[in-house]
PDB file of N, CA and C in Angstrom:
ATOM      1  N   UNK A   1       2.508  -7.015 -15.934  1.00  0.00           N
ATOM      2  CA  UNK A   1       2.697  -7.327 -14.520  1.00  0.00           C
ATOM      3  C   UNK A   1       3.702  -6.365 -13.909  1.00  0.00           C
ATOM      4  N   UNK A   2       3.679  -6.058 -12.696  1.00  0.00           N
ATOM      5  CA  UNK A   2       3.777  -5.061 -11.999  1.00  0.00           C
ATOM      6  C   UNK A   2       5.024  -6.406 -11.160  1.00  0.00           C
ATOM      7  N   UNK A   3       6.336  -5.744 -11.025  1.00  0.00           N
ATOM      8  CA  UNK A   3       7.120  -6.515 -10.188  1.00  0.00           C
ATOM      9  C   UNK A   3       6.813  -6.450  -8.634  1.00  0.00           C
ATOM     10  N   UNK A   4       6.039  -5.683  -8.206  1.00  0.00           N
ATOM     11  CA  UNK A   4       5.779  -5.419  -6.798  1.00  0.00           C
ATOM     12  C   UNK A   4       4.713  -6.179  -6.227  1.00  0.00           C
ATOM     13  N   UNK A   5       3.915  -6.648  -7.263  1.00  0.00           N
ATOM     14  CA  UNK A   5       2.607  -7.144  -6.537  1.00  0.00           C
ATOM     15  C   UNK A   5       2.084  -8.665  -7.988  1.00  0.00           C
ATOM     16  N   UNK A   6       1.645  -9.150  -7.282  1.00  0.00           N
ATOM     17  CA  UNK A   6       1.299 -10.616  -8.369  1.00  0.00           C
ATOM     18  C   UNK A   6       0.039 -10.300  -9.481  1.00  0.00           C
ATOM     19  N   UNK A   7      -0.014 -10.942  -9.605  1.00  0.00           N
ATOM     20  CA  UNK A   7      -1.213 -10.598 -11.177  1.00  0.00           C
ATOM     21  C   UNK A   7      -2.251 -10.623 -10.511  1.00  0.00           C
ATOM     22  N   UNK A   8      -2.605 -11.980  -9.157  1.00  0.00           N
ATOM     23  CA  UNK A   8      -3.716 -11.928  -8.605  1.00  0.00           C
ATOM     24  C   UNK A   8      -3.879 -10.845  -7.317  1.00  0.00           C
ATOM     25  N   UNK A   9      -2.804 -10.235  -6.811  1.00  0.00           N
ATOM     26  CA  UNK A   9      -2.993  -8.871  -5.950  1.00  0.00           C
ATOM     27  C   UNK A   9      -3.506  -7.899  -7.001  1.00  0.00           C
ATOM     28  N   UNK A  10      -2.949  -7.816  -8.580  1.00  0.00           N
ATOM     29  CA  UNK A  10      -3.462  -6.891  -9.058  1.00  0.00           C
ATOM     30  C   UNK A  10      -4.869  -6.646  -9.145  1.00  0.00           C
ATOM     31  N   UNK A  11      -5.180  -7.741  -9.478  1.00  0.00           N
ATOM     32  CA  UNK A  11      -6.785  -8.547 -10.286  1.00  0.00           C
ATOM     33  C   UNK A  11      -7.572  -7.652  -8.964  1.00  0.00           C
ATOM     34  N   UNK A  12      -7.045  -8.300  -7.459  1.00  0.00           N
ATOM     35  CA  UNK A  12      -8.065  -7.951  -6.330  1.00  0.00           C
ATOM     36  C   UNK A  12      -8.190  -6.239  -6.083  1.00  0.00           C
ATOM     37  N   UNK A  13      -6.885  -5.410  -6.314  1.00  0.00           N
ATOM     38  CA  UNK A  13      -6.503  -3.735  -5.916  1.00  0.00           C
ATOM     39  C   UNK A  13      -7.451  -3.566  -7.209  1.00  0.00           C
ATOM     40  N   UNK A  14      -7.849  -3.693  -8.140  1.00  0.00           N
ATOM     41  CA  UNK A  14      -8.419  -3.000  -9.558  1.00  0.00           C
ATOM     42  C   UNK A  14     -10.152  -3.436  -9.111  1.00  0.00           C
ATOM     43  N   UNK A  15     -10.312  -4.573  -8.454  1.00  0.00           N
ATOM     44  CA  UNK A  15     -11.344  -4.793  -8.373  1.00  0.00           C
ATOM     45  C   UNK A  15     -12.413  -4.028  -7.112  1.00  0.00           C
ATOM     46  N   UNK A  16     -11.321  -4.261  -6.316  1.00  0.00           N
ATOM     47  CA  UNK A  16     -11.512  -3.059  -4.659  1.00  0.00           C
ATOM     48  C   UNK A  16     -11.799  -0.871  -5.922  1.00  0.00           C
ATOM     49  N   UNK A  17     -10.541  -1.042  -6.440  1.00  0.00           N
ATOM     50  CA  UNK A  17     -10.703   0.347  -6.867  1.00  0.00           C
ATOM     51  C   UNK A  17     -12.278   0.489  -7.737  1.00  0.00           C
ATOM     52  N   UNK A  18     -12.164  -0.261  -8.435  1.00  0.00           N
ATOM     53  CA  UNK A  18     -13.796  -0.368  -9.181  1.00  0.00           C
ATOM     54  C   UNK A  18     -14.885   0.303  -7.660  1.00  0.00           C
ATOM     55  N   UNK A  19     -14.922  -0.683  -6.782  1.00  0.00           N
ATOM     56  CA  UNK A  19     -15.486  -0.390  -6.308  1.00  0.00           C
ATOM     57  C   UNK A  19     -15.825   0.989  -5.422  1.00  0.00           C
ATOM     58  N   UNK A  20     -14.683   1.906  -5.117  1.00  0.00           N
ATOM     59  CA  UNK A  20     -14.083   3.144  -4.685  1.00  0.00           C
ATOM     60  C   UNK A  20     -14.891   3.411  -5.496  1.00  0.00           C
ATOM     61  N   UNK A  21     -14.443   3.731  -6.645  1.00  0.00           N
ATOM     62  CA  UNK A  21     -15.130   5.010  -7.829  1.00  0.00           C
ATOM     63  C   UNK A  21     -16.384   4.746  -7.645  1.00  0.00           C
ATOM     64  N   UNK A  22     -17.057   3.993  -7.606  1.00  0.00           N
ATOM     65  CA  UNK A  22     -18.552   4.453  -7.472  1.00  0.00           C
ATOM     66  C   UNK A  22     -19.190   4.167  -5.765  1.00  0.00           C
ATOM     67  N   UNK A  23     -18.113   4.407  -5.025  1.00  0.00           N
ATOM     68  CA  UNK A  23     -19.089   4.704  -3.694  1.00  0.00           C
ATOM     69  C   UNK A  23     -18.983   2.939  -2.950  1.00  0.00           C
ATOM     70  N   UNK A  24     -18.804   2.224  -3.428  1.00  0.00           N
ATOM     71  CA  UNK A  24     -19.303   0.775  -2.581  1.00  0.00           C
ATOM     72  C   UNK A  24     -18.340   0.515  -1.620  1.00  0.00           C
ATOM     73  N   UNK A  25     -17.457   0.734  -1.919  1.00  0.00           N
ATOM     74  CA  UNK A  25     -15.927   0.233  -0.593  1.00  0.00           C
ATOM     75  C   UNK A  25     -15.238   1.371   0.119  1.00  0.00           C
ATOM     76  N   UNK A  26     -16.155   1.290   1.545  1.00  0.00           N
ATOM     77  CA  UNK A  26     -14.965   2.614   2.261  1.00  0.00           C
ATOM     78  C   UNK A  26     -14.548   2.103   3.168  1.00  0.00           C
ATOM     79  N   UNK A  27     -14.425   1.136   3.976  1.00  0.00           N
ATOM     80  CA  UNK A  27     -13.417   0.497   4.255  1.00  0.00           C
ATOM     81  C   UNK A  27     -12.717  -0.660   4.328  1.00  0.00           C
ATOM     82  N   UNK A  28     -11.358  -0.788   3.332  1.00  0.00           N
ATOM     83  CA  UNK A  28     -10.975  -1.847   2.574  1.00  0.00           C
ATOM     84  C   UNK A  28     -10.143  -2.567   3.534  1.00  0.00           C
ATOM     85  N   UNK A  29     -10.071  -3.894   3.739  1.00  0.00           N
ATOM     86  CA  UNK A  29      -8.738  -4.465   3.975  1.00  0.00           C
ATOM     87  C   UNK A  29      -7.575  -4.088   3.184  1.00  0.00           C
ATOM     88  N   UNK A  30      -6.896  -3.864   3.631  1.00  0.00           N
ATOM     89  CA  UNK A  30      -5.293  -3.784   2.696  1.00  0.00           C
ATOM     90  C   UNK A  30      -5.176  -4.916   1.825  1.00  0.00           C
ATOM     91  N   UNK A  31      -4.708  -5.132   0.688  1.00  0.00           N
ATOM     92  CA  UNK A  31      -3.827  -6.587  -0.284  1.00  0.00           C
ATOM     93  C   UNK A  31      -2.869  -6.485   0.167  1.00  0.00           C
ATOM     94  N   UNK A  32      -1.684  -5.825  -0.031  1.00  0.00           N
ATOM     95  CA  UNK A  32      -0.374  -5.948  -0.173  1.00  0.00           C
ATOM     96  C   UNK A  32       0.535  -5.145   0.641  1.00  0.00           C
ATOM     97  N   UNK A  33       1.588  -5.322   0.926  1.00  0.00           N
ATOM     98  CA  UNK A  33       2.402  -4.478   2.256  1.00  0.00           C
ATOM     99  C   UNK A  33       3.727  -4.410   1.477  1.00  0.00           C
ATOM    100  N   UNK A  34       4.049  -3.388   0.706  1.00  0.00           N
ATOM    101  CA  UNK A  34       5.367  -3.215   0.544  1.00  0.00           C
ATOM    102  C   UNK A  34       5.995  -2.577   1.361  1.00  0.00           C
ATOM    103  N   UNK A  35       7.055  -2.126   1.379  1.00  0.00           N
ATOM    104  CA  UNK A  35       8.396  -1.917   2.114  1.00  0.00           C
ATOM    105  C   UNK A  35       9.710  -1.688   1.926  1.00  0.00           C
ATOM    106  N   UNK A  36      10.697  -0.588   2.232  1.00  0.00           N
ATOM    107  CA  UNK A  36      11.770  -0.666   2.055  1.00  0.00           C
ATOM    108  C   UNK A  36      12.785  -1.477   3.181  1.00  0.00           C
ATOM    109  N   UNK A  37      13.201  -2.074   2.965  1.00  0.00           N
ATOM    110  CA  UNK A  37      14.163  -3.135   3.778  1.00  0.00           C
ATOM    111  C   UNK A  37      15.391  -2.263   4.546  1.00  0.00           C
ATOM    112  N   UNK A  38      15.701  -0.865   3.844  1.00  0.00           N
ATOM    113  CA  UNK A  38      16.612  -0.459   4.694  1.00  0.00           C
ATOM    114  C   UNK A  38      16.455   1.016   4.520  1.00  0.00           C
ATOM    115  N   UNK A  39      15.073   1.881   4.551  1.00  0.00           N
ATOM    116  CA  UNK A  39      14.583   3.041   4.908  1.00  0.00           C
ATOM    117  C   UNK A  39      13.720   2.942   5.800  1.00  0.00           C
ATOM    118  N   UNK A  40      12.838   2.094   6.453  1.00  0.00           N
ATOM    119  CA  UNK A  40      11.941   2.412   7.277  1.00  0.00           C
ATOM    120  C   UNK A  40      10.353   3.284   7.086  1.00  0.00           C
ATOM    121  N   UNK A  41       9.965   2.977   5.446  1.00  0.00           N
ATOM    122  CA  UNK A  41       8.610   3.068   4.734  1.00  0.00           C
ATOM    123  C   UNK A  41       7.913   2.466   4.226  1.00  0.00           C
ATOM    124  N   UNK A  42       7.035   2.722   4.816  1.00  0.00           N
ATOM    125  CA  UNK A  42       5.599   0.868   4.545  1.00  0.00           C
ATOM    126  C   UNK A  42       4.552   1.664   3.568  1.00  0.00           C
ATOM    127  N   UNK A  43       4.152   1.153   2.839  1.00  0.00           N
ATOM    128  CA  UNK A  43       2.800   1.118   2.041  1.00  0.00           C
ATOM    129  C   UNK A  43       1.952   0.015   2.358  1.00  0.00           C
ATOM    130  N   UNK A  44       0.650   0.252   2.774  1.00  0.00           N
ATOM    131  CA  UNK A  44      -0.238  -0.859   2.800  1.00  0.00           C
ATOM    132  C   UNK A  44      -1.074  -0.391   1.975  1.00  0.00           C
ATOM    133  N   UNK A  45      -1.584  -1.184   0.869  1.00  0.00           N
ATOM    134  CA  UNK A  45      -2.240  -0.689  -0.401  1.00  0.00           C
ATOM    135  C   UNK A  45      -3.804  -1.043  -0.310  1.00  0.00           C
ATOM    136  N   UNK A  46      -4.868  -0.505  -0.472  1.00  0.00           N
ATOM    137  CA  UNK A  46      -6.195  -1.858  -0.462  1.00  0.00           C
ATOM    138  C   UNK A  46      -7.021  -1.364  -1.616  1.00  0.00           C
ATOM    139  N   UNK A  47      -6.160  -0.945  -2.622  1.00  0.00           N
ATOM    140  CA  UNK A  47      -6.641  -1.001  -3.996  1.00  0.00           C
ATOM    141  C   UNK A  47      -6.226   0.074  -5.414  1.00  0.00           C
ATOM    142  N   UNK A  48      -6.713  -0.201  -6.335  1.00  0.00           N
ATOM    143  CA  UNK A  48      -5.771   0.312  -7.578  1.00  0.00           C
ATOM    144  C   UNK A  48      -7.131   0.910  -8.976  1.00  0.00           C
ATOM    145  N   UNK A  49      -6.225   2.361  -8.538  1.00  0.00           N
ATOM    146  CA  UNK A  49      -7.283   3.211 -10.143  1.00  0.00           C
ATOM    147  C   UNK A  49      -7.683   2.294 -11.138  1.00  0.00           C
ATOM    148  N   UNK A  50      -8.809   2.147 -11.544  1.00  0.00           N
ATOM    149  CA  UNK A  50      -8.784   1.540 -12.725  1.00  0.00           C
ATOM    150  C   UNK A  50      -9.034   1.679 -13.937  1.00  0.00           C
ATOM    151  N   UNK A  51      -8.366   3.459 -13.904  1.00  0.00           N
ATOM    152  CA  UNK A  51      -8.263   4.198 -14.878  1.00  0.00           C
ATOM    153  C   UNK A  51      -7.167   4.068 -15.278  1.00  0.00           C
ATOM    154  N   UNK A  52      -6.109   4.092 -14.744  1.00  0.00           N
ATOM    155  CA  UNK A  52      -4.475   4.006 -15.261  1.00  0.00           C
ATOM    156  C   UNK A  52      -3.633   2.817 -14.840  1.00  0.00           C
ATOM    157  N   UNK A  53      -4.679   2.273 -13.826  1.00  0.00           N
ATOM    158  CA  UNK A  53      -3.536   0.969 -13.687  1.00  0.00           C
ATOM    159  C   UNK A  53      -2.586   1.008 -12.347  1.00  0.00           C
ATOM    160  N   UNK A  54      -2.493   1.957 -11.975  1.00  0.00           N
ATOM    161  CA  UNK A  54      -0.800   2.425 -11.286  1.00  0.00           C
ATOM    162  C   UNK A  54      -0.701   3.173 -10.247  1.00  0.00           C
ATOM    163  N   UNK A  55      -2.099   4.120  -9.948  1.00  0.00           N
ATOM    164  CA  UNK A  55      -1.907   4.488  -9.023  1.00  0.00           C
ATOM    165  C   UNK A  55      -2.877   3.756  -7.707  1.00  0.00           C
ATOM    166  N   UNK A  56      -2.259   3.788  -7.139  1.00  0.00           N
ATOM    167  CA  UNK A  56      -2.819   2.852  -5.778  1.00  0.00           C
ATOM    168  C   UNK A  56      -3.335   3.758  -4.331  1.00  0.00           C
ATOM    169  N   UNK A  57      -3.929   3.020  -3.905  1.00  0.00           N
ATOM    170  CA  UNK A  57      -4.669   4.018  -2.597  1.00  0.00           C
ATOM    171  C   UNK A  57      -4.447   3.123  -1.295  1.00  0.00           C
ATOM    172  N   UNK A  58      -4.235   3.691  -0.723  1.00  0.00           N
ATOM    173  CA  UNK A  58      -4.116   2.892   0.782  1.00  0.00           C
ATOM    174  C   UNK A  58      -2.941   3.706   1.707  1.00  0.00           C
ATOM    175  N   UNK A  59      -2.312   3.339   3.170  1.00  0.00           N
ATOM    176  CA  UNK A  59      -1.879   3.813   4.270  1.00  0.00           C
ATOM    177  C   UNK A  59      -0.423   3.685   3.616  1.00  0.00           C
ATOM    178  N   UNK A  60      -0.105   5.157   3.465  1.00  0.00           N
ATOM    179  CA  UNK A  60       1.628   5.683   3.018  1.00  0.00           C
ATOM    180  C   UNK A  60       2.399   6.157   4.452  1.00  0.00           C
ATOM    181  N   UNK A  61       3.478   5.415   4.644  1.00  0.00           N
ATOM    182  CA  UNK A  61       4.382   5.473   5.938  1.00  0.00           C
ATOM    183  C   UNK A  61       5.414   6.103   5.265  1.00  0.00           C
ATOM    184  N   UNK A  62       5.924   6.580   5.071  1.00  0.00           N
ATOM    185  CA  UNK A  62       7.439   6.675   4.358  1.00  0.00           C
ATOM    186  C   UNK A  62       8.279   7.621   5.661  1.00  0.00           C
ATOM    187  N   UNK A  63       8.273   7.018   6.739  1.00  0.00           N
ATOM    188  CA  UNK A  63       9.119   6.609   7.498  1.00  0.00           C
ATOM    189  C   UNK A  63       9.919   7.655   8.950  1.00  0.00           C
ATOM    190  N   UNK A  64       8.919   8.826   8.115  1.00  0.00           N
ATOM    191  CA  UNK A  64       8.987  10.197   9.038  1.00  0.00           C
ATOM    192  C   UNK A  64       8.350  10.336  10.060  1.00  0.00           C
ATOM    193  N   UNK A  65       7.203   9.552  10.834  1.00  0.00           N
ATOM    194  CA  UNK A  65       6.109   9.658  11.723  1.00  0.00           C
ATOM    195  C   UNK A  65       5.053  10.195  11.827  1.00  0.00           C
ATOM    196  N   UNK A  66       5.173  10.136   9.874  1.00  0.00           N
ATOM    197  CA  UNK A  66       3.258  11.319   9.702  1.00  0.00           C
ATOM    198  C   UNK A  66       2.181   9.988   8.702  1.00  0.00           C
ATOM    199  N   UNK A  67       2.540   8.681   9.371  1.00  0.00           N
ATOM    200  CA  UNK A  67       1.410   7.557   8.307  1.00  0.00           C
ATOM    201  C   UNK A  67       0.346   8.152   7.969  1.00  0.00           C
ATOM    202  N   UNK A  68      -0.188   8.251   6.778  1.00  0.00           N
ATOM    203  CA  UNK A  68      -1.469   9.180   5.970  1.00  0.00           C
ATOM    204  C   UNK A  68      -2.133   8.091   5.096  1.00  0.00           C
ATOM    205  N   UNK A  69      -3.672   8.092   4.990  1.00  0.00           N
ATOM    206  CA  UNK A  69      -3.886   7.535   3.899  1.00  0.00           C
ATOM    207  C   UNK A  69      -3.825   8.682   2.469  1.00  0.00           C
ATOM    208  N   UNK A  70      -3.456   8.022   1.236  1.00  0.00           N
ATOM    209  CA  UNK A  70      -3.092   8.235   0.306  1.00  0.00           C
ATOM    210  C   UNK A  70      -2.839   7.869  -0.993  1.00  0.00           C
ATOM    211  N   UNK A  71      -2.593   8.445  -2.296  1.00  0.00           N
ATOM    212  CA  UNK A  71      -1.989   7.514  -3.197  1.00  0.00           C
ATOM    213  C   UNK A  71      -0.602   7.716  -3.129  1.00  0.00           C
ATOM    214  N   UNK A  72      -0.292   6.754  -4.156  1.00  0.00           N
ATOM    215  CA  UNK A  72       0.846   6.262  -5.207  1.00  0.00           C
ATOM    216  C   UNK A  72       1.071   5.795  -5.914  1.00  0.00           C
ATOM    217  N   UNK A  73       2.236   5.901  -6.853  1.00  0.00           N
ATOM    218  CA  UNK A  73       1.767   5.283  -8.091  1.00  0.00           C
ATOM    219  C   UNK A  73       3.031   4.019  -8.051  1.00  0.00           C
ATOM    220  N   UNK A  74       2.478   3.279  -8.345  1.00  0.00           N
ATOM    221  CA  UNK A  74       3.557   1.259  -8.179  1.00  0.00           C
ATOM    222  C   UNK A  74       4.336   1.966  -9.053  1.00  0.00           C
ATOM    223  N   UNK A  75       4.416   2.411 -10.349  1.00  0.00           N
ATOM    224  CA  UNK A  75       5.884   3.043 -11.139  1.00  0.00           C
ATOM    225  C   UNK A  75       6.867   3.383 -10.278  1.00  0.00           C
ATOM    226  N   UNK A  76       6.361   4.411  -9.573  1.00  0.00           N
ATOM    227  CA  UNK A  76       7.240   5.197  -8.389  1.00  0.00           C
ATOM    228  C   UNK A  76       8.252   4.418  -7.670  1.00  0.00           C
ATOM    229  N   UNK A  77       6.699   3.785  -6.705  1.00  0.00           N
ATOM    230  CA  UNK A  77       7.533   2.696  -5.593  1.00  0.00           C
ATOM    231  C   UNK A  77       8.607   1.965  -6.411  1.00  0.00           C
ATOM    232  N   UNK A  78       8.494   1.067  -7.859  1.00  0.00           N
ATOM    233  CA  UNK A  78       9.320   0.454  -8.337  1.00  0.00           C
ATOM    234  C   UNK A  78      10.474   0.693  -8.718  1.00  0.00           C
ATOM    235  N   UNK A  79      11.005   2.197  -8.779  1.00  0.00           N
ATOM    236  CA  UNK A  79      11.950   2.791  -8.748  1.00  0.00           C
ATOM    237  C   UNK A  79      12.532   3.443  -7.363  1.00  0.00           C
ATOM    238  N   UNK A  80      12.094   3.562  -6.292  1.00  0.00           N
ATOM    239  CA  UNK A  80      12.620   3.767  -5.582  1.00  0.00           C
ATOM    240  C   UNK A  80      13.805   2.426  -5.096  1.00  0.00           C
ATOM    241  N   UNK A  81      14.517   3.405  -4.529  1.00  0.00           N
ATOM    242  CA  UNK A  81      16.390   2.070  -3.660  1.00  0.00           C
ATOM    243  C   UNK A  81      16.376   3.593  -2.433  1.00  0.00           C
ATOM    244  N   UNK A  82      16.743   2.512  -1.929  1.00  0.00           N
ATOM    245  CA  UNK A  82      17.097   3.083  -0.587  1.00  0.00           C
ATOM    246  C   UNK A  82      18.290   3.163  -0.029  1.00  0.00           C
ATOM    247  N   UNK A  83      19.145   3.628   0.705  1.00  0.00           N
ATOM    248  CA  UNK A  83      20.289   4.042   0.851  1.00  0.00           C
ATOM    249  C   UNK A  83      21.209   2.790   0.653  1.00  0.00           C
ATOM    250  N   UNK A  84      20.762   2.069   1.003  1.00  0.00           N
ATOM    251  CA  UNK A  84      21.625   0.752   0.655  1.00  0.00           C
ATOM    252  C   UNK A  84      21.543   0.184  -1.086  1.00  0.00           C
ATOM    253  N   UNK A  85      20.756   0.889  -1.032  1.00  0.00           N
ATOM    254  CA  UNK A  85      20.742   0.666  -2.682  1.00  0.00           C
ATOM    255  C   UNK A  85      19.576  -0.583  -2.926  1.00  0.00           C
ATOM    256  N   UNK A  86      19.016  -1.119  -1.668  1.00  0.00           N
ATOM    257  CA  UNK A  86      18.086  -1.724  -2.167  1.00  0.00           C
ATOM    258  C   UNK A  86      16.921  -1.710  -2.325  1.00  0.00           C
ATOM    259  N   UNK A  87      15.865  -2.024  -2.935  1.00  0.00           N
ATOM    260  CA  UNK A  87      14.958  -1.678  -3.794  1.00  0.00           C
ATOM    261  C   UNK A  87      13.059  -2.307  -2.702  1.00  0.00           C
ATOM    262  N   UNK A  88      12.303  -1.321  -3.245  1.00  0.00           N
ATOM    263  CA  UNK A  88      11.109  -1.857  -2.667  1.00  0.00           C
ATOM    264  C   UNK A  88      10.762  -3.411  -2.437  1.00  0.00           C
ATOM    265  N   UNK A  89      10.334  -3.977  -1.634  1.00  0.00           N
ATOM    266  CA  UNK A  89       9.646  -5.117  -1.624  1.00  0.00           C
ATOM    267  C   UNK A  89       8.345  -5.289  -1.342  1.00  0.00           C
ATOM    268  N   UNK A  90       7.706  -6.426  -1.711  1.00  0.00           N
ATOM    269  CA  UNK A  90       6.491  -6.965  -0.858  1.00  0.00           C
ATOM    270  C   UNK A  90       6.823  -8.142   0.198  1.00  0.00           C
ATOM    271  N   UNK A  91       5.758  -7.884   0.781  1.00  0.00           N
ATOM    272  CA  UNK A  91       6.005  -8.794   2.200  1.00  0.00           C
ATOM    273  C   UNK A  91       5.078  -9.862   1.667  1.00  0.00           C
ATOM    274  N   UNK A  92       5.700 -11.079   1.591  1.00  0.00           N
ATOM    275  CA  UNK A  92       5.530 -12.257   1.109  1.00  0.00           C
ATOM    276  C   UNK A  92       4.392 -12.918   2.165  1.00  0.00           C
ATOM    277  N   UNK A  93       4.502 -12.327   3.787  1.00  0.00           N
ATOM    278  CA  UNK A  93       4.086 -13.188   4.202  1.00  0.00           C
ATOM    279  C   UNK A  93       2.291 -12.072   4.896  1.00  0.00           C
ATOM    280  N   UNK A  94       2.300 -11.406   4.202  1.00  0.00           N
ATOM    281  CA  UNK A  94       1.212 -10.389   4.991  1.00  0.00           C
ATOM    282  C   UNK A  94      -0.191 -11.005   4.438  1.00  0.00           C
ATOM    283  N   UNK A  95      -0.496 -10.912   5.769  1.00  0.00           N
ATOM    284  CA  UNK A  95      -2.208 -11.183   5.658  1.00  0.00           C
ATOM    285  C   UNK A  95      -2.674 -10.349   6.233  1.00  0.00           C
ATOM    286  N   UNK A  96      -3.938  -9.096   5.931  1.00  0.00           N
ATOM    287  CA  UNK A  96      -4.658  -7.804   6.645  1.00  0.00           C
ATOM    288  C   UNK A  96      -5.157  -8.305   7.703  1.00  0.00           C
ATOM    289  N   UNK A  97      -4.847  -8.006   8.934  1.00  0.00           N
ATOM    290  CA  UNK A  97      -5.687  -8.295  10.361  1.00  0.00           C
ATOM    291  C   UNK A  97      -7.206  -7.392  10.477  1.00  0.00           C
ATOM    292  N   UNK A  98      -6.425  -6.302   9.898  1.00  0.00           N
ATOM    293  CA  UNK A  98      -7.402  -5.208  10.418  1.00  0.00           C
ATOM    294  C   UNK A  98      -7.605  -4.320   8.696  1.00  0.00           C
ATOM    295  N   UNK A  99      -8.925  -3.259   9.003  1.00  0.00           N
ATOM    296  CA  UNK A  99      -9.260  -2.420   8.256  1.00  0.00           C
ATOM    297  C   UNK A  99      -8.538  -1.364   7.835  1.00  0.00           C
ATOM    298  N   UNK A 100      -8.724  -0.823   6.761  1.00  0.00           N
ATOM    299  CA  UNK A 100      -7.873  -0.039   6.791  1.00  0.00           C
ATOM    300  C   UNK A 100      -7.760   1.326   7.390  1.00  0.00           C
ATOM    301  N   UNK A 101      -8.826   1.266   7.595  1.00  0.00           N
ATOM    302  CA  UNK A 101      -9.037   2.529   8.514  1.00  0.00           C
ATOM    303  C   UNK A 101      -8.296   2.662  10.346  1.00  0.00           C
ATOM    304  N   UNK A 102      -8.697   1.334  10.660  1.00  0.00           N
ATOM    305  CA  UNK A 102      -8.079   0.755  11.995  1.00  0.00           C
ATOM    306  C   UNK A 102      -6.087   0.729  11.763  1.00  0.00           C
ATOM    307  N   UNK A 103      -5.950   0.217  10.892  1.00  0.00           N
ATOM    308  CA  UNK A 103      -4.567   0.589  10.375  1.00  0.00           C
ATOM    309  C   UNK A 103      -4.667   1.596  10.678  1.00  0.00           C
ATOM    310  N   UNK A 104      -4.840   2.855  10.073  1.00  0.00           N
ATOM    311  CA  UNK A 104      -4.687   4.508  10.195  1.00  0.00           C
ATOM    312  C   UNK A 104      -4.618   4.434  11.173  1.00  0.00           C
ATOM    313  N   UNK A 105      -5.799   4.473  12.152  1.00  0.00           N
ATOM    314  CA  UNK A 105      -6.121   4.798  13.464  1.00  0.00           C
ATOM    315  C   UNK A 105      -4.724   4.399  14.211  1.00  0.00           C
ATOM    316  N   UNK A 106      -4.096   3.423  14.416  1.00  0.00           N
ATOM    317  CA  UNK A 106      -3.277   2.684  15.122  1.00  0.00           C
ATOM    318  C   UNK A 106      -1.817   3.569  14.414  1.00  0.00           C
ATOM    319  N   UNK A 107      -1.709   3.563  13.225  1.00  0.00           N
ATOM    320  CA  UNK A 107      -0.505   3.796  12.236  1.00  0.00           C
ATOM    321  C   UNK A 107      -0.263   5.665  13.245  1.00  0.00           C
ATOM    322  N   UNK A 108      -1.303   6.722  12.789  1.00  0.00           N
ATOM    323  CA  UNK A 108      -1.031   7.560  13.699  1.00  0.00           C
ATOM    324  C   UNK A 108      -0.805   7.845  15.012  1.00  0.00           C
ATOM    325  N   UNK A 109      -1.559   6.898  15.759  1.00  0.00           N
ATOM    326  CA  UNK A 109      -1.313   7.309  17.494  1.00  0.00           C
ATOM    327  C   UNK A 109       0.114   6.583  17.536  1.00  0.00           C
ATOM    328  N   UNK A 110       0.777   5.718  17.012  1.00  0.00           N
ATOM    329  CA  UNK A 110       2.146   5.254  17.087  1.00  0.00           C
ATOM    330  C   UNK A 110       2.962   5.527  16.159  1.00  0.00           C
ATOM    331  N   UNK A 111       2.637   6.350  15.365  1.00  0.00           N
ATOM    332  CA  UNK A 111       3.746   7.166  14.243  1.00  0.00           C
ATOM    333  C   UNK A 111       4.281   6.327  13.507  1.00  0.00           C
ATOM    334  N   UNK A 112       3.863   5.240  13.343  1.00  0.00           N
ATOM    335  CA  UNK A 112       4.402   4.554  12.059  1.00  0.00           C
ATOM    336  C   UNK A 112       3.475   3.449  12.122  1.00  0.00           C
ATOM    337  N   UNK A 113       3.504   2.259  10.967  1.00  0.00           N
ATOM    338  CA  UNK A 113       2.466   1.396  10.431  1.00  0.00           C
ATOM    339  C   UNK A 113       3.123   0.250  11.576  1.00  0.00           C
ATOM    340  N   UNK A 114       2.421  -0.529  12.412  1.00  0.00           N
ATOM    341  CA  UNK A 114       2.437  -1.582  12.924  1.00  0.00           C
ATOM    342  C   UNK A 114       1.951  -3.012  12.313  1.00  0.00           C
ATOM    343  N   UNK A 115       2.335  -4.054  12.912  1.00  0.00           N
ATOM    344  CA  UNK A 115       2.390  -5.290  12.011  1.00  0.00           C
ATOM    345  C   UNK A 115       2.805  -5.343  11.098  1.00  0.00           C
TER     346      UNK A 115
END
């Protein structure tokens, strides 16, 4: 288990990624919304390699005003702290409104991830 995301976010990002690799899912709802609490960088994730486990795909903010879709790898995020010294979170309370693509869309014309 991955401290960033629950066993059953994992179960759903591995199951979405299954589907990536062979063509069936191009545009995912997001699972999970991490965040740094005192840098100003969002990850919205909507699924996970399920070759290695770890690296994840979905809308990377990290806080400069260029939101991209992208990977990353949850190792990473789990080591990152932020100037305050505190450490990635998930947002306990996120539910995907929108696609992830519509994310993008919205995330670029306003330079950072909304909702």
């Amino acid at each position: 288990m991955n401290p960033l995301i629950t066993d059953g976010q994992r179960a759903w990002l591995l199951a979405n990624g299954e589907a990536r690799a062979v063509g069936h899912a191009t545009d995912l709802l997001p699972i999970v919304r991490l965040f740094t609490p005192d840098a100003h960088a969002t990850w919205l994730l909507a699924s996970l390699d399920p070759e290695d486990g770890d690296t994840a795909y979905g809308l990377c903010d990290i806080g400069i005003g260029l939101p991209a879709l992208g990977t990353v790898r949850l190792s990473e995020l789990a080591s990152i702290v932020g100037p305050l010294k505190l450490s990635v979170e998930r947002d306990l309370y996120f539910v995907a409104t929108r696609t992830l693509s519509e994310y993008t869309r919205l995330a670029q014309r306003n330079g950072s991830i909304i909702d």
